[in-house]
Protein backbone atom coordinates (compact mmCIF):
# COMPACT_ATOMS: atom_id res chain seq x y z
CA UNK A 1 15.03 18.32 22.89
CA UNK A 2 12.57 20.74 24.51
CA UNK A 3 11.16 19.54 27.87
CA UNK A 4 7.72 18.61 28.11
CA UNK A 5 6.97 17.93 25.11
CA UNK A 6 6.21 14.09 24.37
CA UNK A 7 7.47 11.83 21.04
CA UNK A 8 5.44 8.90 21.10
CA UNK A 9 5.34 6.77 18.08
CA UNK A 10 1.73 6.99 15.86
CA UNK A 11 -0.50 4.27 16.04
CA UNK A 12 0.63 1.78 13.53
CA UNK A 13 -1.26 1.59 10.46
CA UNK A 14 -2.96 -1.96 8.21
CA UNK A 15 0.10 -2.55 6.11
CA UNK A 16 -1.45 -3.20 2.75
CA UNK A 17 0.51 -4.08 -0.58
CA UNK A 18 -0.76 -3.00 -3.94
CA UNK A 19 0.14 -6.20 -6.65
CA UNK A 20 -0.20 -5.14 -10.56
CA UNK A 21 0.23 -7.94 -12.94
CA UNK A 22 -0.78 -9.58 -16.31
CA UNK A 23 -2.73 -12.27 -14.65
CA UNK A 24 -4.03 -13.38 -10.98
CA UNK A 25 -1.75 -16.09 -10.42
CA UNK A 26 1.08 -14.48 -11.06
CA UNK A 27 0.10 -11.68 -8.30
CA UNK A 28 -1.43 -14.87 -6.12
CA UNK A 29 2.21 -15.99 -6.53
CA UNK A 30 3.64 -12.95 -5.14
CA UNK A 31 1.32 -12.66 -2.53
CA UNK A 32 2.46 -16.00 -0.83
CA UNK A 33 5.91 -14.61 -0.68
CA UNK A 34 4.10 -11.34 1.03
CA UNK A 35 2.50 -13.73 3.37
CA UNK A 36 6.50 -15.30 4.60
CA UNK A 37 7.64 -11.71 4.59
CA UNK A 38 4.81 -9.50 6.28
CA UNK A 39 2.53 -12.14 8.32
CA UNK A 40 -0.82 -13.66 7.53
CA UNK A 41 -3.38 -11.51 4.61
CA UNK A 42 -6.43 -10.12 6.43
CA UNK A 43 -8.22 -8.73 3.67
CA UNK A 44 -8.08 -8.70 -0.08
CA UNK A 45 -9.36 -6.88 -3.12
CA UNK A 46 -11.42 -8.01 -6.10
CA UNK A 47 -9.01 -8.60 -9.26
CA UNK A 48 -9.53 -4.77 -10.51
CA UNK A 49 -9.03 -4.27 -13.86
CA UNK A 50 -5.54 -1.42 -15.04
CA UNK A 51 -6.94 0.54 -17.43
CA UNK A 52 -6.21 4.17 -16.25
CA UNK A 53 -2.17 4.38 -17.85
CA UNK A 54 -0.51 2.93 -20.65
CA UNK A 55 3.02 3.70 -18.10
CA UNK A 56 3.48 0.33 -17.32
CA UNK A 57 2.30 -1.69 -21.02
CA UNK A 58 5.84 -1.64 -22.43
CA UNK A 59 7.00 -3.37 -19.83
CA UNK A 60 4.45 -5.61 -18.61
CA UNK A 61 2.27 -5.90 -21.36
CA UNK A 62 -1.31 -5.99 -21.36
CA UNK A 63 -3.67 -6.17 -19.81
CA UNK A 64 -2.66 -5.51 -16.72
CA UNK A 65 -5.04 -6.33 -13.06
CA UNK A 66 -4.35 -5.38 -9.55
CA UNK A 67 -4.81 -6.80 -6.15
CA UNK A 68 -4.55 -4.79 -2.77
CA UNK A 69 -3.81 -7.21 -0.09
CA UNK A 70 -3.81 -5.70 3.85
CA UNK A 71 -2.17 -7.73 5.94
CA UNK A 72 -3.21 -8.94 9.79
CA UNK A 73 -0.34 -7.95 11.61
CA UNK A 74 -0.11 -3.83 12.34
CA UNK A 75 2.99 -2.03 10.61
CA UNK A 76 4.60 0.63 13.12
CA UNK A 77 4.41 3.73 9.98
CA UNK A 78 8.49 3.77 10.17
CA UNK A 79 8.92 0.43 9.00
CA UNK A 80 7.48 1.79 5.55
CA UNK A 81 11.46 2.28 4.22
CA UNK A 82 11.60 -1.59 4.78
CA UNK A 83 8.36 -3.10 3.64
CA UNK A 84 9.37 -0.77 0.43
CA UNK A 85 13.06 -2.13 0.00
CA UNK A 86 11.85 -5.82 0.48
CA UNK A 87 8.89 -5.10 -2.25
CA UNK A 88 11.60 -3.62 -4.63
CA UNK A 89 14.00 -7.11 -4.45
CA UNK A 90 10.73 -9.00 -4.85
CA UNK A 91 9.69 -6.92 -7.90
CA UNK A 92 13.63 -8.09 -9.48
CA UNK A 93 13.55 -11.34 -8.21
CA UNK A 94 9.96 -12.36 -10.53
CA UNK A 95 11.58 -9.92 -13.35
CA UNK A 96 12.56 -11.34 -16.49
CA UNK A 97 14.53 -10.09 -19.35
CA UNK A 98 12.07 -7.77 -20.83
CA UNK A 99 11.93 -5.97 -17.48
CA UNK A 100 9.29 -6.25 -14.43
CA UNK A 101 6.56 -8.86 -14.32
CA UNK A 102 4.82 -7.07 -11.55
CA UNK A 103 5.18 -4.13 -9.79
CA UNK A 104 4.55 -3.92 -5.79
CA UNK A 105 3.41 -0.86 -4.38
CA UNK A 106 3.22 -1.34 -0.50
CA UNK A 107 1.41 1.54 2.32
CA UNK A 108 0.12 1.88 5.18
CA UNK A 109 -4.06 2.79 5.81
CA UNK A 110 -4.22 4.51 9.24
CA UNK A 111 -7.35 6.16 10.91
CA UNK A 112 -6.37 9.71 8.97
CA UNK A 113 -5.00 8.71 5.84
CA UNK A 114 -3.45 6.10 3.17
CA UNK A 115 0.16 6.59 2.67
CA UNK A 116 1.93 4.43 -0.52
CA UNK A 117 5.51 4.64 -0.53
CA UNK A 118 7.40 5.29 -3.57
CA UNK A 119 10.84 5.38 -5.48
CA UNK A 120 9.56 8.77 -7.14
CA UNK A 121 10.17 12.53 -6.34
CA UNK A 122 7.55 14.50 -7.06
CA UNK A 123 6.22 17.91 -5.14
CA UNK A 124 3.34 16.22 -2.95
CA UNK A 125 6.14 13.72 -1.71
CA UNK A 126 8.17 14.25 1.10
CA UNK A 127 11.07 12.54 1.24
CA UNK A 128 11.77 9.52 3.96
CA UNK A 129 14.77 8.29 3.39
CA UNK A 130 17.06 5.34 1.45
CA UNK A 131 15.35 6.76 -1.38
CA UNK A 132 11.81 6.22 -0.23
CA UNK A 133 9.19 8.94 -0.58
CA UNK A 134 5.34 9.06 1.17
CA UNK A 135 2.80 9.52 -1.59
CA UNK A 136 -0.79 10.80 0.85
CA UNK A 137 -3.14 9.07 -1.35
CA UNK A 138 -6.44 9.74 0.67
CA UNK A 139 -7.44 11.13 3.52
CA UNK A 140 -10.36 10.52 5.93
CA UNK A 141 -12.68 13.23 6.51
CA UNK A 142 -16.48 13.69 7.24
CA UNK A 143 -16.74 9.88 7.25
CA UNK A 144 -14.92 8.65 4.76
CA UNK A 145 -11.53 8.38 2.40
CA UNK A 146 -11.26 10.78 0.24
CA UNK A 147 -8.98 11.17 -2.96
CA UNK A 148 -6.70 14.35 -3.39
CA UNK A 149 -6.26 16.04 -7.10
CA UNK A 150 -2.90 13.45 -7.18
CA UNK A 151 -4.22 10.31 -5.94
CA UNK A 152 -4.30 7.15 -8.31
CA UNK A 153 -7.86 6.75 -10.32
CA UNK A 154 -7.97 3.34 -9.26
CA UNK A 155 -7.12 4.12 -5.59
CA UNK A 156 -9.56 7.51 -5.82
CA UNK A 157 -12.00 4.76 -6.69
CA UNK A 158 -15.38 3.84 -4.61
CA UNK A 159 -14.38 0.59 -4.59
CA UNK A 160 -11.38 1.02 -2.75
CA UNK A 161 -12.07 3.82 -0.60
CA UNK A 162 -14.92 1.73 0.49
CA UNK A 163 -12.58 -0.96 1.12
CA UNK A 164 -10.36 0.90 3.50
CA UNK A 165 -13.65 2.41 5.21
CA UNK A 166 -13.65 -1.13 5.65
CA UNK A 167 -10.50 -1.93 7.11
CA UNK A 168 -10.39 0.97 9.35
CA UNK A 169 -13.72 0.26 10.94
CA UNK A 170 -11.43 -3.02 11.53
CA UNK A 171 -8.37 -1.33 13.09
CA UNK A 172 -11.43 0.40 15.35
CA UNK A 173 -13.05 -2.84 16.65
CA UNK A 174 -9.50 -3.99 17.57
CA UNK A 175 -8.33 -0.85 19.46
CA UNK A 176 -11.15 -1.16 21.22
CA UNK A 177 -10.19 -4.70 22.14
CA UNK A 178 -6.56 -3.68 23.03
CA UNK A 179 -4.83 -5.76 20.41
CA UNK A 180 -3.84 -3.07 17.62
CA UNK A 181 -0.42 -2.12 18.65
């Protein structure tokens, strides 16, 4: 290690956790388990309608919703392996014989950027580890998230983006309180 040169952690991000689903009680359902895993929700998305892929149909059916829950308590941006792993046993353990009933996306939204993690190697991806890659979704710039050529229609929408505006004037008000460590 070179002297004088200083490794601090990042600020932690809002964890958030993407839930896609047939129906809202079904991701409702999954979001109490969330809750027992990651702490309290903070914030939560309208029901949004899936209509951008047919990728997950076969499996899930149709049609398919999402919610995007963020959660109260901060995530230090490392811990994204883990909140990924747990979402991946959740994602078996409400499977049924025909395959997934939901599928759980987890991130993080910090001041800069949303981050989603993922199970799949592609080139904007780098890698993180147990076979857990970073997708940058959006990044904030001149006052607001904005989507890259990659990022998820439904995440590249105003809707969202407006919603993590949201949540990072949030993480703002509470840094300048002290309490978002």
């Amino acid at each position: 290690m070179r002297s004088g040169l200083d490794y601090r952690e990042p600020e932690p991000g809002a964890l958030l956790v993407s839930v896609l689903a047939r129906n809202e009680e079904l991701a409702l359902g999954v979001a109490e388990r969330l809750a027992a895993e990651f702490g309290p929700l903070d914030i939560c998305s309208f029901w949004l309608s899936f209509a951008h892929s047919l990728y997950y149909e076969a499996e899930m059916g149709s049609p398919l919703g999402r919610y995007i829950f963020f959660f109260t308590e901060p995530l230090a941006r490392r811990m994204l392996i883990e909140a990924k792993l747990f979402t991946d046993q959740l994602e078996a353990e409400f499977s049924c014989a025909k395959g997934r009933r939901v599928n759980l996306d987890p991130g993080y939204l910090a001041l800069e950027h949303l981050i989603l993690a993922s199970t799949k190697a592609v080139p904007h991806r780098p890698y993180l580890g147990q076979g857990i890659y970073a997708d940058l979704t959006l990044v904030y710039e001149c006052g607001q998230y904005i989507p890259l050529r990659w990022s998820y229609p439904d995440y590249a929408s105003d809707y969202v983006r407006a919603l993590c505006g949201d949540v990072r004037n949030k993480i703002l008000k509470l840094r300048k309180q002290g309490v978002w460590r």
